[in-house]
C-alpha atoms as a PDB file:
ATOM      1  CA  UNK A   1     -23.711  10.888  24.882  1.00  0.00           C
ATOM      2  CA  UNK A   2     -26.714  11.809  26.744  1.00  0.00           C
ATOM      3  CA  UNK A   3     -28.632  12.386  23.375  1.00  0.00           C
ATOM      4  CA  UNK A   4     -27.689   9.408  22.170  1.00  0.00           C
ATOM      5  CA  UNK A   5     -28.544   7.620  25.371  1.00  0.00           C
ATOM      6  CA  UNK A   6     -32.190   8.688  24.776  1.00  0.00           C
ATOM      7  CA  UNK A   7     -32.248   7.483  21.188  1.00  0.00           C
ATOM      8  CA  UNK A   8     -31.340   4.172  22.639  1.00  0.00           C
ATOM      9  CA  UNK A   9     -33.934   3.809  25.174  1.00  0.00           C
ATOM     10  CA  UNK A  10     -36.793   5.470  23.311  1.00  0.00           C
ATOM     11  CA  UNK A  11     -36.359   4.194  19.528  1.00  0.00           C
ATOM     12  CA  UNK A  12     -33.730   0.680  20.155  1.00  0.00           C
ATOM     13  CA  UNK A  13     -30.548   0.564  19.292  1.00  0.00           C
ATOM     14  CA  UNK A  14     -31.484  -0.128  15.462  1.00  0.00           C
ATOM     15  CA  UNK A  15     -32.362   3.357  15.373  1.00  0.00           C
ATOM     16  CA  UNK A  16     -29.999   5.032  17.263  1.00  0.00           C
ATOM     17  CA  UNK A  17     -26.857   3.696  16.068  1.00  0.00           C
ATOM     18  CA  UNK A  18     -26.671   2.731  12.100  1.00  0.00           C
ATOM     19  CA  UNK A  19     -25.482  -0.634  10.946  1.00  0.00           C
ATOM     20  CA  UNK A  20     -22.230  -1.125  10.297  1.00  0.00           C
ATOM     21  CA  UNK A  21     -21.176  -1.956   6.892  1.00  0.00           C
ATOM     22  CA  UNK A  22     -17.516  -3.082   5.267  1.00  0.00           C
ATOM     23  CA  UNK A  23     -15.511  -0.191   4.274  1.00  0.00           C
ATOM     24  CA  UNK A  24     -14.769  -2.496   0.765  1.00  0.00           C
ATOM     25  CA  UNK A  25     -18.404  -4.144  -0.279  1.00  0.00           C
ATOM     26  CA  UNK A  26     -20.370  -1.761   1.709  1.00  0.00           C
ATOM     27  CA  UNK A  27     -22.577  -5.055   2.968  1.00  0.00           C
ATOM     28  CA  UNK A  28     -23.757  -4.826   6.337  1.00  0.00           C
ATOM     29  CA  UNK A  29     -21.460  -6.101   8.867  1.00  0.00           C
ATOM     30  CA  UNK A  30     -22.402  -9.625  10.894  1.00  0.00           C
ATOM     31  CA  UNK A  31     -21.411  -7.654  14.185  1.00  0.00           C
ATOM     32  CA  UNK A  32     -23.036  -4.517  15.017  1.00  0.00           C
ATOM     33  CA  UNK A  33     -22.493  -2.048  18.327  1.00  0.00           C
ATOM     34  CA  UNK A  34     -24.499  -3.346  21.079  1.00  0.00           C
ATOM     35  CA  UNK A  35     -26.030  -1.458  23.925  1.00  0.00           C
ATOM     36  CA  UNK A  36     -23.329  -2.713  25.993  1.00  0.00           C
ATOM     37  CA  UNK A  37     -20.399  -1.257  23.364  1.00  0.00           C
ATOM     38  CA  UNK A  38     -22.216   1.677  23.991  1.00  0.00           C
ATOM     39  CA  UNK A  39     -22.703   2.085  27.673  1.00  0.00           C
ATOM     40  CA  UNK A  40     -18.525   1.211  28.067  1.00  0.00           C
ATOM     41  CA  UNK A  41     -15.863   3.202  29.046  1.00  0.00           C
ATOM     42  CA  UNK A  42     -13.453   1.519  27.228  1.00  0.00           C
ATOM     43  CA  UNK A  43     -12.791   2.256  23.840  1.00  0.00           C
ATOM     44  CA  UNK A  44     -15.246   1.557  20.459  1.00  0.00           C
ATOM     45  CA  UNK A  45     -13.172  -0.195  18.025  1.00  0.00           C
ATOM     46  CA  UNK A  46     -16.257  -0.924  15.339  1.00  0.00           C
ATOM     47  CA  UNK A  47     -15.680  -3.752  12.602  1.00  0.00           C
ATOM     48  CA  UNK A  48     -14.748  -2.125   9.357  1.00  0.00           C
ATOM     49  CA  UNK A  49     -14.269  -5.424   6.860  1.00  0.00           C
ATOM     50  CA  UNK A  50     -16.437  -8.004   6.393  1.00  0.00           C
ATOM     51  CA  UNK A  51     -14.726 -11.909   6.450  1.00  0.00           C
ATOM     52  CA  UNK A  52     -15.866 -11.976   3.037  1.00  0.00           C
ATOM     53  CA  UNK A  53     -13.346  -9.191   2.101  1.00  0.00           C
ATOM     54  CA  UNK A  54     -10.851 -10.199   4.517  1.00  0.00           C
ATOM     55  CA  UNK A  55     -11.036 -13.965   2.696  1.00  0.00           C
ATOM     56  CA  UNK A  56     -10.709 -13.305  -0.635  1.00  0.00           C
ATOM     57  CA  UNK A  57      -7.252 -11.486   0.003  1.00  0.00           C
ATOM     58  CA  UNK A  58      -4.979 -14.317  -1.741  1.00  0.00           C
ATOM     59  CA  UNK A  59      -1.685 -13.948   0.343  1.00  0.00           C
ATOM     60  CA  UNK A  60       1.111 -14.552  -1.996  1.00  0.00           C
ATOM     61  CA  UNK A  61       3.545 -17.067  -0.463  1.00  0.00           C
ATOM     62  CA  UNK A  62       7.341 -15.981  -0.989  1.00  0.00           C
ATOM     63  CA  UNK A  63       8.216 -19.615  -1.851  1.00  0.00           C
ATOM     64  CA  UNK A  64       6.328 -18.906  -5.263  1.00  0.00           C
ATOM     65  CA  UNK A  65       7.052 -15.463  -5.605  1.00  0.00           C
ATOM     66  CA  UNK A  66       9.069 -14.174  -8.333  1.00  0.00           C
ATOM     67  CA  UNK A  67      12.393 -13.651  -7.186  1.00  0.00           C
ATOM     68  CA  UNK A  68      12.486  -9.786  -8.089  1.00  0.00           C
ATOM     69  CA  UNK A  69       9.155  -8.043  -8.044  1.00  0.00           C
ATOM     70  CA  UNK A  70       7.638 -10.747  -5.599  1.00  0.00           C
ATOM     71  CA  UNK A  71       4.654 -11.679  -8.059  1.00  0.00           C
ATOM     72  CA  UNK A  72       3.184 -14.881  -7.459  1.00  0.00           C
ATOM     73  CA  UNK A  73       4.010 -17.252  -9.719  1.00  0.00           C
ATOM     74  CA  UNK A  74       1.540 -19.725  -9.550  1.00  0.00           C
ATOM     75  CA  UNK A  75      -1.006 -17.655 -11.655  1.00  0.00           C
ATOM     76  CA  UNK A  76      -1.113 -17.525 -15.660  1.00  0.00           C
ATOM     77  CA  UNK A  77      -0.099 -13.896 -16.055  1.00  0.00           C
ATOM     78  CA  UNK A  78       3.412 -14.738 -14.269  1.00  0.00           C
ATOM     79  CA  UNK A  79       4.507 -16.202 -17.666  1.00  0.00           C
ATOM     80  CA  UNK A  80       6.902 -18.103 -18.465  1.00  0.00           C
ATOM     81  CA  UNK A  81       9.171 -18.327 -15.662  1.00  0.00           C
ATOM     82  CA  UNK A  82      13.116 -18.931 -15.822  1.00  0.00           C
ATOM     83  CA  UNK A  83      15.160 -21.276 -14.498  1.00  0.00           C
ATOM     84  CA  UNK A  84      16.581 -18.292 -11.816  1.00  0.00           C
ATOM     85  CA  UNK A  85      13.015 -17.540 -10.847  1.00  0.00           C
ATOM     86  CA  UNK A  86      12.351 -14.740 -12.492  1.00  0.00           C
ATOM     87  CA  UNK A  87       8.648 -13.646 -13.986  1.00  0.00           C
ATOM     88  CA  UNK A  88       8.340 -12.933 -17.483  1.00  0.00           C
ATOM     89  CA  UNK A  89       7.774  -9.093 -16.640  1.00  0.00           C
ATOM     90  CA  UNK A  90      11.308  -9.058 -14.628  1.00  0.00           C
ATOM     91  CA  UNK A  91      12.748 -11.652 -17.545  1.00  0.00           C
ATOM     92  CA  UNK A  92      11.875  -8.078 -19.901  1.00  0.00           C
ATOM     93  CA  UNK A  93      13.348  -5.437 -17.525  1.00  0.00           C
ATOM     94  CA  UNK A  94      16.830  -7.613 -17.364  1.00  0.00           C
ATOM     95  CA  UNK A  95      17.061  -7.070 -21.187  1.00  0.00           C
ATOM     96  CA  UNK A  96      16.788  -3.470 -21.087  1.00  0.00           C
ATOM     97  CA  UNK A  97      18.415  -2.780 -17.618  1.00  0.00           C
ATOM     98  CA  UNK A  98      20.971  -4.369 -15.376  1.00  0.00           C
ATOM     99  CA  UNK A  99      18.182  -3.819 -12.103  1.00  0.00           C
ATOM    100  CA  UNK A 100      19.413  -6.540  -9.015  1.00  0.00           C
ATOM    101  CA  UNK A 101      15.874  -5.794  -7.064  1.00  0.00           C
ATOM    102  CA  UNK A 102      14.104  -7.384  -4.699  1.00  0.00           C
ATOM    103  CA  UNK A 103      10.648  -6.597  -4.228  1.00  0.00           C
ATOM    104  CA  UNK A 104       8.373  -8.507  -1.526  1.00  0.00           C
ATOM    105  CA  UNK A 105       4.561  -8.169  -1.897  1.00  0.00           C
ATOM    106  CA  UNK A 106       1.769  -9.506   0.715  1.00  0.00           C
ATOM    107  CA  UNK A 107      -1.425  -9.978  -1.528  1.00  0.00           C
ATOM    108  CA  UNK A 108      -2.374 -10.333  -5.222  1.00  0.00           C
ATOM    109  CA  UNK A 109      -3.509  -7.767  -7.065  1.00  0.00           C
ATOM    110  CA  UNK A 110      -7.213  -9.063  -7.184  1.00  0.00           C
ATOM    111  CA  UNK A 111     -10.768  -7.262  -7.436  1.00  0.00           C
ATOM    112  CA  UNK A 112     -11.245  -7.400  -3.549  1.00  0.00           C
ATOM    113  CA  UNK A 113      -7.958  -5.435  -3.148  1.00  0.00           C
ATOM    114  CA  UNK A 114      -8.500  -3.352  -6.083  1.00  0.00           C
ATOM    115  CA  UNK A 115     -12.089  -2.616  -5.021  1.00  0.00           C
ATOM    116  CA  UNK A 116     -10.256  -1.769  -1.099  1.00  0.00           C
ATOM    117  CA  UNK A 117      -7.639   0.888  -3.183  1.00  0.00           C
ATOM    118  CA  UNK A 118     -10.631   2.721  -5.141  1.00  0.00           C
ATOM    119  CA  UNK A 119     -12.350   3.242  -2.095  1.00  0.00           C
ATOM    120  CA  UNK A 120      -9.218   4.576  -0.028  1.00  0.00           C
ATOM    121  CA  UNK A 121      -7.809   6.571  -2.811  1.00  0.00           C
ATOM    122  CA  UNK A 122     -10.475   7.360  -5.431  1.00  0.00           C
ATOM    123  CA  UNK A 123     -13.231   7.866  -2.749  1.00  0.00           C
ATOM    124  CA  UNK A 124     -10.921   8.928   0.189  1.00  0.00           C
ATOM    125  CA  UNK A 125     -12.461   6.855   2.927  1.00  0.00           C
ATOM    126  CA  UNK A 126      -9.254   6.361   4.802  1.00  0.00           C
ATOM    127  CA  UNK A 127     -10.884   4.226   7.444  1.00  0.00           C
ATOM    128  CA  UNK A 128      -9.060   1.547   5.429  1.00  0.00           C
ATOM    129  CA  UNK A 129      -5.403   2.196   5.958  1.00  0.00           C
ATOM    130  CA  UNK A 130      -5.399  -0.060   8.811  1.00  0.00           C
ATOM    131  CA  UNK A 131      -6.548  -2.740   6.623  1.00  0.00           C
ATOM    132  CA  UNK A 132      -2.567  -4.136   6.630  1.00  0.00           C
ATOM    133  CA  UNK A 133      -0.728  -2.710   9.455  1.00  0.00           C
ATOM    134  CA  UNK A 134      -0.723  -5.870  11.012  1.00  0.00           C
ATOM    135  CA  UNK A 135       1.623  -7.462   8.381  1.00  0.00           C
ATOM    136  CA  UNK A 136       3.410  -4.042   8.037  1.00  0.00           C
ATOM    137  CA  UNK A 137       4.457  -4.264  11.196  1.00  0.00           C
ATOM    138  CA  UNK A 138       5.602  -7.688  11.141  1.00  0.00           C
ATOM    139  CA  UNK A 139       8.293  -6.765   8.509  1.00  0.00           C
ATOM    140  CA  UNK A 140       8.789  -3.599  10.753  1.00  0.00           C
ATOM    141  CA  UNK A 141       9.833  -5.724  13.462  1.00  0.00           C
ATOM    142  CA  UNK A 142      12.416  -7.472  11.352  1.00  0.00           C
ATOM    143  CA  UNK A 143      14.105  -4.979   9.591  1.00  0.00           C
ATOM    144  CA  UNK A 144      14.737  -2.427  12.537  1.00  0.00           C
ATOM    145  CA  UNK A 145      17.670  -0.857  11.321  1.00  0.00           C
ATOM    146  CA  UNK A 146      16.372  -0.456   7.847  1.00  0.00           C
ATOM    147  CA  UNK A 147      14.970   3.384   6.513  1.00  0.00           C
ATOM    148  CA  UNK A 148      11.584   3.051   5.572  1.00  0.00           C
ATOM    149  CA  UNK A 149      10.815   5.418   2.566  1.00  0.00           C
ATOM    150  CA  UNK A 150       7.388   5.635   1.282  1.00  0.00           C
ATOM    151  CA  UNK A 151       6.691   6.000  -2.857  1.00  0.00           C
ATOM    152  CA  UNK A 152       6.043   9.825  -3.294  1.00  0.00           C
ATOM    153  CA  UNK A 153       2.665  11.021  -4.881  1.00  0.00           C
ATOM    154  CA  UNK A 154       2.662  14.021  -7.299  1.00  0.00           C
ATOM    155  CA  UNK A 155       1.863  17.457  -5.840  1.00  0.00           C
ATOM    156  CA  UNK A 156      -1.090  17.705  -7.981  1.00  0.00           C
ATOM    157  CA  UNK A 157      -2.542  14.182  -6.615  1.00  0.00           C
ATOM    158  CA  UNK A 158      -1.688  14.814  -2.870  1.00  0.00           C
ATOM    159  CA  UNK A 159      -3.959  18.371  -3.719  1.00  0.00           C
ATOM    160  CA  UNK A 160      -6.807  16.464  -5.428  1.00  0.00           C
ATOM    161  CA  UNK A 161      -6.755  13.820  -2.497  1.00  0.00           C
ATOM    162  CA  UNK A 162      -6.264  15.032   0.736  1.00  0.00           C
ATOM    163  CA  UNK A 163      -3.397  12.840   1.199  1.00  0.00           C
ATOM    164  CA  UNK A 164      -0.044  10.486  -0.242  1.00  0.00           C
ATOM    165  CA  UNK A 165      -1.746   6.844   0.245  1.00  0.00           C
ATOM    166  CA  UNK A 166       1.664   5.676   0.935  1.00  0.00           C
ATOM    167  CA  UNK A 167       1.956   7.725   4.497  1.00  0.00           C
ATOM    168  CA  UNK A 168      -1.321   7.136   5.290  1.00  0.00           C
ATOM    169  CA  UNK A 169      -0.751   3.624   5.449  1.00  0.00           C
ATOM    170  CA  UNK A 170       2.259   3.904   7.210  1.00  0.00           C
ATOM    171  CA  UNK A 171       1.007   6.282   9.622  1.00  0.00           C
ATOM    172  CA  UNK A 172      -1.630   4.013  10.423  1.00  0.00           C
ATOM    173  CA  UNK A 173       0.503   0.819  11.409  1.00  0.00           C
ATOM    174  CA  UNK A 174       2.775   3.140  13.645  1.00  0.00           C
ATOM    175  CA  UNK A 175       6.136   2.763  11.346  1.00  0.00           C
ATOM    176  CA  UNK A 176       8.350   5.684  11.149  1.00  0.00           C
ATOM    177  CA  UNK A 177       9.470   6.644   7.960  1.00  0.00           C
ATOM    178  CA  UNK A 178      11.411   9.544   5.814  1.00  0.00           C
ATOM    179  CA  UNK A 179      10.823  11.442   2.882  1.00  0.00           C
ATOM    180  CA  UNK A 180      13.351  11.238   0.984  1.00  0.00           C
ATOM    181  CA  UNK A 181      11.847  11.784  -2.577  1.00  0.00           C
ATOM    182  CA  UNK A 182       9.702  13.774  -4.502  1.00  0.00           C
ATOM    183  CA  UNK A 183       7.652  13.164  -7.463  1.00  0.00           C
ATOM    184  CA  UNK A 184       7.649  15.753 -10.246  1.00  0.00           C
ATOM    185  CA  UNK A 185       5.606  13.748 -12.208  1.00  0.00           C
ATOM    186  CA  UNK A 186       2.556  14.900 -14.385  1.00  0.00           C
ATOM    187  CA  UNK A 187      -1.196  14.957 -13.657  1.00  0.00           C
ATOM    188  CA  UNK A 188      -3.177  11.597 -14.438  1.00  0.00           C
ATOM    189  CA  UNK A 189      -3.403   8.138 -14.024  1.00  0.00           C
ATOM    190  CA  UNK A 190      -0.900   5.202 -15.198  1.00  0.00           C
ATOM    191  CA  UNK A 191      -3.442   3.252 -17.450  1.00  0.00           C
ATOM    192  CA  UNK A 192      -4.621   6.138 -19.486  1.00  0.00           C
ATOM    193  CA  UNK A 193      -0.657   7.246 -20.329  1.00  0.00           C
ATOM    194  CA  UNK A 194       1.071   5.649 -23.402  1.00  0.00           C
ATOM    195  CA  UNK A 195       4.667   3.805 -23.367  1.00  0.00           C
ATOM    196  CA  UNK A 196       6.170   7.132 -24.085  1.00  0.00           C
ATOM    197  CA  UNK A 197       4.575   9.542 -21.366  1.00  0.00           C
ATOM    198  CA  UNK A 198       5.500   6.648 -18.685  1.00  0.00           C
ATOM    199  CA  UNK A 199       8.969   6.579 -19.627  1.00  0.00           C
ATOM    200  CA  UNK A 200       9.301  10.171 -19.422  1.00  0.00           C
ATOM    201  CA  UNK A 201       7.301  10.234 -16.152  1.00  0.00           C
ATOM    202  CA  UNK A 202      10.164   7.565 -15.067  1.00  0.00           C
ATOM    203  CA  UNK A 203      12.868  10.607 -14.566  1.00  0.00           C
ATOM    204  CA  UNK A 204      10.025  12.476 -12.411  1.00  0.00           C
ATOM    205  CA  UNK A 205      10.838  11.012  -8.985  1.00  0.00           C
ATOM    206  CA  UNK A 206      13.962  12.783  -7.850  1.00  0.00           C
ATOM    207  CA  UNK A 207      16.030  12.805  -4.133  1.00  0.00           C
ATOM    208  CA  UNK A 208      15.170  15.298  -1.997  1.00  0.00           C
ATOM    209  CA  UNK A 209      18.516  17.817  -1.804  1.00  0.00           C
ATOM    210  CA  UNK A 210      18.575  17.537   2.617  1.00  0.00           C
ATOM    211  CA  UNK A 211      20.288  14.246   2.707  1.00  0.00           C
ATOM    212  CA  UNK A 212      23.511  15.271   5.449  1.00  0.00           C
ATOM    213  CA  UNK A 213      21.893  13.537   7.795  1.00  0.00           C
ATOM    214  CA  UNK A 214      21.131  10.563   6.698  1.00  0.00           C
ATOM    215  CA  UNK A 215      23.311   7.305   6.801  1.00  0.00           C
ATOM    216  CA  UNK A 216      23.583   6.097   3.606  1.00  0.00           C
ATOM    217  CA  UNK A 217      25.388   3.416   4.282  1.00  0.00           C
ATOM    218  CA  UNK A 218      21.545   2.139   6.088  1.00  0.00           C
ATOM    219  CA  UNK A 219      19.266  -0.353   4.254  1.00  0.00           C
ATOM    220  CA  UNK A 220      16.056   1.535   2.750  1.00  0.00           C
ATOM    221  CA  UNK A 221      12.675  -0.076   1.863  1.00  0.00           C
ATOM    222  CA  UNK A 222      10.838   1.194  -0.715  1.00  0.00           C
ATOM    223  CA  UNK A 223       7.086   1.218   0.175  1.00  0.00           C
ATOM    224  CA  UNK A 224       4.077   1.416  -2.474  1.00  0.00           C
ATOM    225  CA  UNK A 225       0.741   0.173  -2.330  1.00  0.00           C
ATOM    226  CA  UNK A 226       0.884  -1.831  -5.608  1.00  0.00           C
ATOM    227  CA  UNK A 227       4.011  -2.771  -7.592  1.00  0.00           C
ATOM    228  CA  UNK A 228       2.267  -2.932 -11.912  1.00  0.00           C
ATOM    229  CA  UNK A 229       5.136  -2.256 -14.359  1.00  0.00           C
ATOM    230  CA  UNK A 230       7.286  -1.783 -12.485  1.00  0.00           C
ATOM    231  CA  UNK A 231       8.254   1.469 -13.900  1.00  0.00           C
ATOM    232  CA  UNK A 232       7.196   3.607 -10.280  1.00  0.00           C
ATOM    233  CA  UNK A 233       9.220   1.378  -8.671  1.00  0.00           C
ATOM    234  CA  UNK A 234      12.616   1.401 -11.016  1.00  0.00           C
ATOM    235  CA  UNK A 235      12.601   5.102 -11.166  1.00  0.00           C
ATOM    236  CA  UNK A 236      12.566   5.561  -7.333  1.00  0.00           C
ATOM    237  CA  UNK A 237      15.309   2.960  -7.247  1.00  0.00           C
ATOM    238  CA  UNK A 238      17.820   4.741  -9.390  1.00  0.00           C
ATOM    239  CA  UNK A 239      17.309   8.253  -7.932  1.00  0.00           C
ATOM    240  CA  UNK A 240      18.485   6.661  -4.758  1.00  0.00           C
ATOM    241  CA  UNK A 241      21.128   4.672  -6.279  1.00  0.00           C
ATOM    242  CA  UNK A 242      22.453   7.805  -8.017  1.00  0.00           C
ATOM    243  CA  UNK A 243      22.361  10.059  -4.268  1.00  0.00           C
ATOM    244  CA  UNK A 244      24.561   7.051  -2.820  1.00  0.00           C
ATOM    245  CA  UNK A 245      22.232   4.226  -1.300  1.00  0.00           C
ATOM    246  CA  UNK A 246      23.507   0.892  -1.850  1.00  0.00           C
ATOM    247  CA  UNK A 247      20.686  -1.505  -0.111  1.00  0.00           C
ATOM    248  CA  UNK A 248      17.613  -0.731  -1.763  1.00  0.00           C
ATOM    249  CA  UNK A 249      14.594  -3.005  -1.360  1.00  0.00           C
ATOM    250  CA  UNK A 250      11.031  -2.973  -2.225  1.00  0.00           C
ATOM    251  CA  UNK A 251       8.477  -3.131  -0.181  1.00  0.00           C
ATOM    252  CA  UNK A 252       4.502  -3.570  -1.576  1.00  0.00           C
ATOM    253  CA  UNK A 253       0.760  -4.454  -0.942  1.00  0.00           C
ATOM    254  CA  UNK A 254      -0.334  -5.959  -3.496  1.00  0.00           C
ATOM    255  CA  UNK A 255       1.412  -7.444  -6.761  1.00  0.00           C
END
């Protein structure tokens, strides 16, 4: 403190303290520390998005959301959507599978928030898990009684990164949660797998065996950072269909 103290008084506070810049874009942030941040006793809570990031998140409003994996349906690559409210994606999964879900998402899946995922899980910045805790909590608040259950990560991914993304997040808006699965899955990302090696990644996520203690009889929300195919999210479902829980919801960031 004392050090830095000096650096204020004999260089400005320009060279003592760095600018701030958004955790997503990196730009320097309108709001920097001032002497006065400094000098206080209370707290430093430093800006870490810029209101350009922060505006370009397109909320997705449940009145236009697809009824099951809570897409928003305003945008072309909904589809066509059915008279029950159902995307095109979900129209697909009800002709291969009898899956009543409902998934809720806050945000689109758009560059901002994809550009916000890279830099929390690809570069592991994790200054951005607080990015949503406010809305997390807000669903918190409502669903009290419900087990919160957060999308398991392969062992091999957790290794690589430090960290599941998925407790992180949680972690950061203060919501308790259990883990109640495990993902057996293999090494490497979603995009570069064909139909066949997703499918069989599918039966990966399993129930953890310690389950005497838990109510089943409990609602549990499923929570993931993005909901894509849908596949991540289906096999999660059944393994906790098949243990014995009945009120399974989903639960994610970004659609």
């Amino acid at each position: 403190m004392i050090s830095l103290f000096k650096g204020v008084m004999e260089g400005g506070l320009a060279e003592a303290v760095s600018p701030p810049t958004c955790v997503i874009c990196q730009n320097t942030l309108d709001n920097p520390l001032t002497l006065a941040d400094i000098l206080s006793l209370s707290p430093i809570k430093p800006l870490l998005f810029c209101q350009e990031c922060l505006n370009s998140l397109i909320a997705i409003d449940l009145k236009t959301a697809c009824k099951q994996c809570g897409r928003d349906m305003t945008i072309e690559s909904a589809g066509q959507v059915d008279e029950e409210g159902f995307c095109g994606d979900c129209q697909s999964w009800h002709t291969y599978h009898d899956w009543q879900f409902t998934n809720q998402a806050f945000y689109q899946y758009n560059r901002v928030f994809k550009d916000w995922l890279v830099v929390l899980k690809g570069q592991g910045d994790i200054r951005g898990r607080h990015l949503f805790a406010k809305e997390l909590k807000a669903v918190y608040r409502k669903h009290m009684e419900a087990i919160w259950v957060p999308m398991p990560s392969s062992s091999e991914k957790v290794a690589n990164r430090g960290f599941n993304q998925t407790r992180l997040i949680l972690e950061a808006a203060d919501i308790p949660f259990q883990d109640l699965l495990m993902n057996e899955g293999s090494q490497g990302k979603q995009a570069y797998k064909n139909r066949q090696d997703r499918l069989q990644d599918r039966s990966k996520i399993k129930v953890k065996n310690d389950l005497e203690n838990i109510d089943k009889n409990r609602p549990i929300i499923l929570f993931d950072d993005v909901y894509t195919t849908g596949t991540t999210m289906f096999s999660a479902y059944k393994a906790l269909e098949l243990a014995g829980f009945s009120q399974v919801s989903g639960l994610t960031l970004a659609r």
